[in-house]
Protein backbone atom coordinates (compact mmCIF):
# COMPACT_ATOMS: atom_id res chain seq x y z
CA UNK A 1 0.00 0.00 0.00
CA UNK A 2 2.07 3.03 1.25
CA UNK A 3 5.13 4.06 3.08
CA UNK A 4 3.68 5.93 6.24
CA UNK A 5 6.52 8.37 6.96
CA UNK A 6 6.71 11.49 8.64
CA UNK A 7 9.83 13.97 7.75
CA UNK A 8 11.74 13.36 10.60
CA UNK A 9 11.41 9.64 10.10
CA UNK A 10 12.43 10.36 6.08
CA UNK A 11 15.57 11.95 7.36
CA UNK A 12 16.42 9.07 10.08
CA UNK A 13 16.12 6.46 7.25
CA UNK A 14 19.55 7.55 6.14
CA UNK A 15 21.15 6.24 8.72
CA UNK A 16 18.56 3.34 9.48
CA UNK A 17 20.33 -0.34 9.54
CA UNK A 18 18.34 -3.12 7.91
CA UNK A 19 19.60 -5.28 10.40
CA UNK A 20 17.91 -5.54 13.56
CA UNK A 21 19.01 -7.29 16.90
CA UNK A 22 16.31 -9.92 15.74
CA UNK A 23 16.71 -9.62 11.85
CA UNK A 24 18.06 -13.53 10.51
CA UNK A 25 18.63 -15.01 6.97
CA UNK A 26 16.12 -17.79 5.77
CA UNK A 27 13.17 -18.98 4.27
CA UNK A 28 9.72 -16.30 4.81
CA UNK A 29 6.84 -18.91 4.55
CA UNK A 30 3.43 -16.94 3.76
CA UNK A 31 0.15 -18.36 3.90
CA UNK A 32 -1.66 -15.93 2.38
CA UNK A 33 -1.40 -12.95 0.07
CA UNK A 34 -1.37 -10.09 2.55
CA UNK A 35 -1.05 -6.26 2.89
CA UNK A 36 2.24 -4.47 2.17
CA UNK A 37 4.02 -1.14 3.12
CA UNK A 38 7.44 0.22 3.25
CA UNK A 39 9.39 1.04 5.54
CA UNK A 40 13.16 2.65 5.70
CA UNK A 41 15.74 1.03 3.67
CA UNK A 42 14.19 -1.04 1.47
CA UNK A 43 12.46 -2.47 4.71
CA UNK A 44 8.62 -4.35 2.90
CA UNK A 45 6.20 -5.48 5.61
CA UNK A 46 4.33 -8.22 5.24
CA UNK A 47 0.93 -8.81 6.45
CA UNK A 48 -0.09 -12.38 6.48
CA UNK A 49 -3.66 -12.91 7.92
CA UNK A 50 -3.88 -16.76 7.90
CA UNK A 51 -0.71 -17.02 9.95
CA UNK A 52 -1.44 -13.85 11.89
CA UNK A 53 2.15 -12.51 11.58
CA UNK A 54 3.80 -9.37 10.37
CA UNK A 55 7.14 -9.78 8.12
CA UNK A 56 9.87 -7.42 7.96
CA UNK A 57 11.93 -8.48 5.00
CA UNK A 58 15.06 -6.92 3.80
CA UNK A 59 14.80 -6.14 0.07
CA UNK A 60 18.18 -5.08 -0.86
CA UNK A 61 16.66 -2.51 -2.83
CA UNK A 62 18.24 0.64 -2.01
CA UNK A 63 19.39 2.59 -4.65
CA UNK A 64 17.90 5.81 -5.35
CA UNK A 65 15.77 6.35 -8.51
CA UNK A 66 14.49 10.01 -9.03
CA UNK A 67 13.65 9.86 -12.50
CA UNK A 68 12.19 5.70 -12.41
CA UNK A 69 9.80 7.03 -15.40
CA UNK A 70 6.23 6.42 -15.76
CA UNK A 71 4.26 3.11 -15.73
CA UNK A 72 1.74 1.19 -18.28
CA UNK A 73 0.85 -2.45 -17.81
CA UNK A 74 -2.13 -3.79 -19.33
CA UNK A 75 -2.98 -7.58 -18.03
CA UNK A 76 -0.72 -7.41 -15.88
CA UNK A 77 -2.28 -10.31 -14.01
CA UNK A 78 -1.75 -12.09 -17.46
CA UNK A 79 1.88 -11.29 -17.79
CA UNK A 80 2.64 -12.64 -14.05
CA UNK A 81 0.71 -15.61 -15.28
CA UNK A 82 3.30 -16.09 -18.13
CA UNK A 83 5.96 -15.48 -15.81
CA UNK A 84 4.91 -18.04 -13.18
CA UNK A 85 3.70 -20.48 -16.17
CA UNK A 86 0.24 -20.54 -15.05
CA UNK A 87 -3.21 -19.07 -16.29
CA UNK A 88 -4.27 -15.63 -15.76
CA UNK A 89 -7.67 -17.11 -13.62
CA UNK A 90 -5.26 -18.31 -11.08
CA UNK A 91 -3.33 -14.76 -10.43
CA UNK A 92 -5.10 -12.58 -8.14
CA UNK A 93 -3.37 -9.45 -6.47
CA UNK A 94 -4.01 -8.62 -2.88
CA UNK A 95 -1.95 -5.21 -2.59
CA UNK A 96 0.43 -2.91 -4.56
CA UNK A 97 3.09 -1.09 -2.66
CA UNK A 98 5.95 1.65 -4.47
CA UNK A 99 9.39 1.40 -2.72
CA UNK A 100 9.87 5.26 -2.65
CA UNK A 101 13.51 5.17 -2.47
CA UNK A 102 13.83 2.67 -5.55
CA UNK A 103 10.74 3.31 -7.38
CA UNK A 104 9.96 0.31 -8.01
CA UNK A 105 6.63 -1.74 -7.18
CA UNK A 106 6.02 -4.89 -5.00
CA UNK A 107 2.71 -6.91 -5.60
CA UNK A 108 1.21 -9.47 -3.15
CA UNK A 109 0.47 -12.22 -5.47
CA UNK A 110 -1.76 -15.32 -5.26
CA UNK A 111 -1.30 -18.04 -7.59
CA UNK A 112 -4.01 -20.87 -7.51
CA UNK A 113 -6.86 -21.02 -5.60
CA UNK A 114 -8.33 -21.55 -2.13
CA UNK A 115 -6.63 -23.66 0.37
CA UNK A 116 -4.04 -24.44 -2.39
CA UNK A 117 -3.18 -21.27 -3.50
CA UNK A 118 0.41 -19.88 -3.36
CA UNK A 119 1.98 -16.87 -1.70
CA UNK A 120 4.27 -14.78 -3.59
CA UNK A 121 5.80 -11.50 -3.77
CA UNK A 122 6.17 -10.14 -7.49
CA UNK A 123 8.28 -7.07 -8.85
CA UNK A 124 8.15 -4.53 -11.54
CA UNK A 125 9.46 -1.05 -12.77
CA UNK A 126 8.83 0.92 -15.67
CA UNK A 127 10.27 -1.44 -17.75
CA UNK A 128 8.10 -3.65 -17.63
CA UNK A 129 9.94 -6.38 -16.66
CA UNK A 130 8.39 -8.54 -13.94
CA UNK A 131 10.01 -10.70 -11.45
CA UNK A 132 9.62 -12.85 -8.48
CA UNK A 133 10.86 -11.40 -4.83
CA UNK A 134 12.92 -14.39 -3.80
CA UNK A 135 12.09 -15.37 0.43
CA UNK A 136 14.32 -18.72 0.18
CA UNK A 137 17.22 -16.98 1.91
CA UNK A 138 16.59 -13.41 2.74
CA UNK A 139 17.04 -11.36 5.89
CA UNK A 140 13.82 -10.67 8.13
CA UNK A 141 12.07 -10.48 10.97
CA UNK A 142 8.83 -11.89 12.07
CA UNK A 143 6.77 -11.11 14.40
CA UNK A 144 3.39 -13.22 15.65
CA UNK A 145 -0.25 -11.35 16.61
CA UNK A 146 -0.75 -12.57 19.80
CA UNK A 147 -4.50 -11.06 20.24
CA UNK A 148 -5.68 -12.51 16.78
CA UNK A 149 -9.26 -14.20 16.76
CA UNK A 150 -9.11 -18.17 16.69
CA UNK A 151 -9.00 -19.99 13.57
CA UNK A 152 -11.86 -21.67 14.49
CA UNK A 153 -14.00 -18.69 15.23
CA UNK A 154 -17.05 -17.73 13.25
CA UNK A 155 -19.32 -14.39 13.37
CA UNK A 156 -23.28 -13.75 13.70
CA UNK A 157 -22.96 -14.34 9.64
CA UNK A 158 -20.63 -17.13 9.63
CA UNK A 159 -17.48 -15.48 8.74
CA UNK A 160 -14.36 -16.25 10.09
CA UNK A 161 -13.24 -12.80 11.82
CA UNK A 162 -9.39 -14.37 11.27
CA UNK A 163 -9.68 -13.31 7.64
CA UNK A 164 -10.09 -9.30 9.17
CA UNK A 165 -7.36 -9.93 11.31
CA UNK A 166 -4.73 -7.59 9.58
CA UNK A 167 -6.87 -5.22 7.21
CA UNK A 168 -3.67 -2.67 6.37
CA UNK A 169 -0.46 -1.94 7.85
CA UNK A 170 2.20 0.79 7.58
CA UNK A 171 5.24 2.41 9.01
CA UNK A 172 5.30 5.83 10.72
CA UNK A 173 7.42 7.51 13.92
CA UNK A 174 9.59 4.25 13.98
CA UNK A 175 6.45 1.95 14.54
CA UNK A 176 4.94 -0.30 12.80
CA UNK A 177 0.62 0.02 12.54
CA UNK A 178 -1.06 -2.78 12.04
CA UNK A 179 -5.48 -2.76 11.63
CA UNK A 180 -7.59 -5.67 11.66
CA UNK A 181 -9.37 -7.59 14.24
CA UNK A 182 -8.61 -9.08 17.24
CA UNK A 183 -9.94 -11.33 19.71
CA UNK A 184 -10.63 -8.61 22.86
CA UNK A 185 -13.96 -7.55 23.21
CA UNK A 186 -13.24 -4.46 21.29
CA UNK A 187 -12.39 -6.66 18.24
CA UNK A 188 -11.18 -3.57 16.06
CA UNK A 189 -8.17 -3.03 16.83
CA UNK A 190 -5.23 -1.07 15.64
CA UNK A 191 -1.85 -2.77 17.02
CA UNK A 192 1.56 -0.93 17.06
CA UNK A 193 5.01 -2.69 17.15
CA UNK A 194 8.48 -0.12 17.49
CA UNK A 195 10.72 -1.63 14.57
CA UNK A 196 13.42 -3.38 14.58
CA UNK A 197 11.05 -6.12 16.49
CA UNK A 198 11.03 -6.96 19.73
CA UNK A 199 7.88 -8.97 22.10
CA UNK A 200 4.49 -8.35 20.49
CA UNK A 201 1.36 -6.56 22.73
CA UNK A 202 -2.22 -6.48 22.46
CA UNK A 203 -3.23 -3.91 20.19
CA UNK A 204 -5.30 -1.05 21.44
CA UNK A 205 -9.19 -1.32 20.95
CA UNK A 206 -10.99 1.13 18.97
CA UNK A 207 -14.12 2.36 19.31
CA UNK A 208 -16.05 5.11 16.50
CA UNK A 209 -19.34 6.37 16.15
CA UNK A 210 -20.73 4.92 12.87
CA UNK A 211 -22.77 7.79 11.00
CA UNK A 212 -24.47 5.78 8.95
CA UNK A 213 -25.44 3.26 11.35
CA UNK A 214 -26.54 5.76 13.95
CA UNK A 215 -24.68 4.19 16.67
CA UNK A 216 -21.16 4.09 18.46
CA UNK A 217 -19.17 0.65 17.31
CA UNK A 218 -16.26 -1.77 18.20
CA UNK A 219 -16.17 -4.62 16.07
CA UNK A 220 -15.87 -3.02 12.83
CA UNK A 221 -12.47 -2.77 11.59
CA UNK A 222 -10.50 -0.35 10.09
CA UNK A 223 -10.47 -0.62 6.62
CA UNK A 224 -7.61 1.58 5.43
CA UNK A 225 -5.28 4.27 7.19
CA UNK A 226 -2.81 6.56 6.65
CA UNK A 227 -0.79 9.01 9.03
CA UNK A 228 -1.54 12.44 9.00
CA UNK A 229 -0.16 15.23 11.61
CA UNK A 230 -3.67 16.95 12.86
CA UNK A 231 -3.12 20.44 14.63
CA UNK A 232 0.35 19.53 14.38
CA UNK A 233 -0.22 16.38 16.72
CA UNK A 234 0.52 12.59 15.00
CA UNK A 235 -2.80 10.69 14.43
CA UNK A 236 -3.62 8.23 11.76
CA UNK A 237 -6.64 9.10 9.45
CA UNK A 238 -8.36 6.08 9.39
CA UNK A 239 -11.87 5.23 7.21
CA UNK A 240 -14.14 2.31 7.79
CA UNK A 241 -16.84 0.56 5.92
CA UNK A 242 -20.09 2.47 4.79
CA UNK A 243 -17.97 5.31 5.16
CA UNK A 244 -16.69 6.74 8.49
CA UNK A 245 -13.53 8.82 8.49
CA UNK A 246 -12.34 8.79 11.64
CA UNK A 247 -8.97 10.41 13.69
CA UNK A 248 -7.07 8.73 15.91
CA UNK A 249 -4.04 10.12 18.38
CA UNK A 250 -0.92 7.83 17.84
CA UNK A 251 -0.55 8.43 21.44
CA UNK A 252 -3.04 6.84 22.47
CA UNK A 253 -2.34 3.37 20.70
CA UNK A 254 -0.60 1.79 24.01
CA UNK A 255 -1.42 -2.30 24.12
CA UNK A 256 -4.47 -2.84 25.55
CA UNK A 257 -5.90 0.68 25.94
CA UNK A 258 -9.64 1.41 24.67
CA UNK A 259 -9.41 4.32 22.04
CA UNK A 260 -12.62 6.42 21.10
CA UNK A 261 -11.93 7.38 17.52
CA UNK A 262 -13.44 10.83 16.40
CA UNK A 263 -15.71 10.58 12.89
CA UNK A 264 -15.20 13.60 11.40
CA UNK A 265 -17.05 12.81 8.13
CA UNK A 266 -19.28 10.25 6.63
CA UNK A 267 -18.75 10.07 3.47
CA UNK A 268 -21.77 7.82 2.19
CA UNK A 269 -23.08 4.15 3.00
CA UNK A 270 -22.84 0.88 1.16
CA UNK A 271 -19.22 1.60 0.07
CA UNK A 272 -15.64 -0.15 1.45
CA UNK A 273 -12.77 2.02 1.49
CA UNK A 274 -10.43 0.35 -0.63
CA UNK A 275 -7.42 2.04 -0.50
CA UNK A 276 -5.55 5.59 0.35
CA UNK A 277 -2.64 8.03 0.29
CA UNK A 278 -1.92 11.61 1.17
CA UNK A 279 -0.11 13.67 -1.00
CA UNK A 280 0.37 18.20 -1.96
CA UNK A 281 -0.40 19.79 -4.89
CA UNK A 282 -0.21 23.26 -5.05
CA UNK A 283 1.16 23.82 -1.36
CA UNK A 284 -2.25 21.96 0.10
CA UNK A 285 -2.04 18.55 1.15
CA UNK A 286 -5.30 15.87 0.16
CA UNK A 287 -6.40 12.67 0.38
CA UNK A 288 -7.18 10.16 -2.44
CA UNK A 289 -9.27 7.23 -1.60
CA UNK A 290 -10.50 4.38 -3.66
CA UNK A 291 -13.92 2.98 -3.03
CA UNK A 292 -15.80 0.04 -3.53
CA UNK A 293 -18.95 1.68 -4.84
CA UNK A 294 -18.19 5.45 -5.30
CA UNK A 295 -15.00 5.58 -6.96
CA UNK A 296 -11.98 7.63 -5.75
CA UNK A 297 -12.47 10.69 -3.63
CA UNK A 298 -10.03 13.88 -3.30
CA UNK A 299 -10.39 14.92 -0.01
CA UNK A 300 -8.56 18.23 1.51
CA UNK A 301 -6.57 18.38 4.66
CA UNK A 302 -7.03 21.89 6.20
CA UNK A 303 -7.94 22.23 9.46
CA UNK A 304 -9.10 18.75 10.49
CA UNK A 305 -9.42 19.50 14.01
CA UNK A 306 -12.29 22.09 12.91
CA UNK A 307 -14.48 19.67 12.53
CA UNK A 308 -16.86 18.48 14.86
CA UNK A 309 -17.09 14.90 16.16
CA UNK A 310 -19.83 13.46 14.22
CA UNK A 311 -22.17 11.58 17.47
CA UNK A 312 -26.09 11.80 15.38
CA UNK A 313 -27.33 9.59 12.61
CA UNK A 314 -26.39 11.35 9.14
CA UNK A 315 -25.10 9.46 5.44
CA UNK A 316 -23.08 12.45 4.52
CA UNK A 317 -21.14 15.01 6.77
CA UNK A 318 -18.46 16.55 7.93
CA UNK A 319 -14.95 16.74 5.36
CA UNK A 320 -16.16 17.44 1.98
CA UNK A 321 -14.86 15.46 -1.11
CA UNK A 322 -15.27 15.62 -4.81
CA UNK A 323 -14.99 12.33 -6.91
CA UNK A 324 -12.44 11.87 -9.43
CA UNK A 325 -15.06 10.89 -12.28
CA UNK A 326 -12.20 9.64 -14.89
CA UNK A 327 -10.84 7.26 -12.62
CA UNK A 328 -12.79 3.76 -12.60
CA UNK A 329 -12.54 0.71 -10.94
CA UNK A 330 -9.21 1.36 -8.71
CA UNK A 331 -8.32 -1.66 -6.65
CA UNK A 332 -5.54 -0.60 -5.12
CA UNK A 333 -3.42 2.67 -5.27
CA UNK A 334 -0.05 4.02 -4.07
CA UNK A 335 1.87 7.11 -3.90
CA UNK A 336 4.61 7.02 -6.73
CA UNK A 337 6.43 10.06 -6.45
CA UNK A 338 5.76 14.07 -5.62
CA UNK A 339 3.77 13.84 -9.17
CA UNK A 340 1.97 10.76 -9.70
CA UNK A 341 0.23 7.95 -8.27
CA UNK A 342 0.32 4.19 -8.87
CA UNK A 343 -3.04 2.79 -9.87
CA UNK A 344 -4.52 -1.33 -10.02
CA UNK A 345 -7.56 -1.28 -12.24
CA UNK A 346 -9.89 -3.81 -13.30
CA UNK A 347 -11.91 -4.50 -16.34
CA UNK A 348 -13.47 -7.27 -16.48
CA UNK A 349 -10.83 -9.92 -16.01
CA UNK A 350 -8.03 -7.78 -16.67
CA UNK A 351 -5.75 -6.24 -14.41
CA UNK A 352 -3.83 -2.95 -15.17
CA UNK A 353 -0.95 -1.58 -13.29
CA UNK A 354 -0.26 2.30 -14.81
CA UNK A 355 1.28 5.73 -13.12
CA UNK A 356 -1.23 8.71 -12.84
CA UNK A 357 -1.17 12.15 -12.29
CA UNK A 358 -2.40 12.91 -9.04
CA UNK A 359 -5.47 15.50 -9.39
């Protein structure tokens, strides 16, 4: 997805070292296609759900690219396919993620189906050419969810929450963020690990008030976040299902603590959040978010705190947005550089991977 960096963790990165006191060389084993997000140094987390664990794995790919050049993949699911000498109805592609030092982009990558299916981390540039991350003997870390629900667990519908259990992750103030469920009786939960490793914790508990719903909820998780400094105080900006924006202090995600979230916009039911970034144009920062159902939103920044805590049933209030109206079907997006954006669309059964302007 992103690289969730503030500046003064952009300028510590220089002098960041990949290897941390619990960093080893091996085999990664994944389970399941999961979220990804960059940290310093060529540093990819890996979010695997089935497993419940977060990877840290050591690229190698450090070398600055400031002019990587623009992007235009059509299929792509179809090329990978060729690549991996299988059909392009067994590739599906479960995040996209930019290295921002490298430019180059990282793909969580099923191949197969089901129980059977296969893990896999694919890589491409503006090349075009497209290759398999190798985890057979790479340096990482790993580190196990130790408040994620029970394999065996099913919902009021019948859903295993375990598949919720890590919904997005990313880096920001030397911690790692991971969203998802858990097994407390807050079940949304947003955990935080400091990075290089060390003992996992409980994450903290998170509670919102769900416009669209009309009431206040815990068991709802995050869907995607990013970090965003609000009246100059960390928080991440984090949106829900059906479609609650809601702030959060990074201070206040200590293990185990109950969080009250506050919605400061609703930004219109029977929608998922898909995917977001912030980014400036024009000396004002935004947000771009894909949906589900109501394609991708530009939302602006200024004065967030001004806003007051949505607590009433409404559909729409609070941050205003416009919709991006040329930009269909977005899966997944990532910030590319200062000027452009990284975009998965779908059309029918193909998969395209191409650069954008950002609006």
């Amino acid at each position: 997805m992103r690289l969730l960096l503030g500046c003064a963790a952009i300028a510590a990165s220089v002098a960041f070292s990949a290897e941390g006191p619990s960093m080893a060389t091996g085999k990664v084993e994944l389970k399941s296609p999961g979220v990804l997000a960059f940290g310093p140094a060529g540093i990819l987390f890996v979010g695997d759900t089935v497993s419940a664990t977060l990877t840290a794995i050591d690229t190698g790919d450090k070398t600055p690219n400031k002019n990587a050049g623009q992007i235009e993949l059509k299929a792509i699911n179809e090329k990978i396919a060729a690549v991996l000498g299988t059909a392009a109805d067994q590739i599906s592609i479960a995040d996209v993620a930019v290295n921002p030092v490298s430019r180059r982009v990282y793909l969580s990558v099923a191949r197969g189906r089901g129980a059977q299916a296969v893990s896999l981390i694919m890589t491409t540039d503006a090349s075009g050419k497209i290759s398999e991350l190798s985890l057979d003997n790479v340096k990482h870390a790993k580190v196990a969810l130790v408040d994620a629900p029970s394999a065996e667990a099913k919902n009021a519908r019948g859903q295993s929450p375990r598949m919720e259990t890590i919904t997005d992750i990313g880096y920001a103030e030397g911690r790692v963020f991971v969203a998802g469920l858990s097994n407390e009786e807050f079940a949304s939960s947003l955990r935080s690990f400091p990075y290089p490793f060390k003992a996992a914790d409980k994450g903290a508990g998170i509670e919102i008030f769900h416009g669209a719903h009309g009431r206040f909820e815990t068991n709802a998780p995050v869907r995607t976040f990013v970090p965003y400094k609000v009246a100059n105080t960390p928080h991440l900006l984090a949106a829900y299902t059906c479609t609650p924006l809601v702030t959060i202090p990074l201070s206040e995600l200590k293990p185990g603590n109950k969080v009250k979230g506050k919605t400061i916009a609703e930004l219109g039911n029977r929608n998922r959040p898909l995917d977001m970034i912030v980014y400036t144009k024009g000396g004002k920062d935004f947000i771009l978010m894909a949906n589900s159902s109501r394609g991708v939103m530009k939302l602006p920044t200024a004065n967030l705190d001004g806003y007051s805590a949505i607590v009433a049933q409404t559909e729409k209030q609070g941050v205003p947005y416009e919709t991006i109206a040329e930009l269909k079907d977005v899966q997944q997006l990532d910030k590319y550089d200062d000027k452009s954006a990284i975009l998965l669309q779908t059309t029918g059964g193909s998969m395209d991977l191409r650069t954008i302007a950002l609006p």
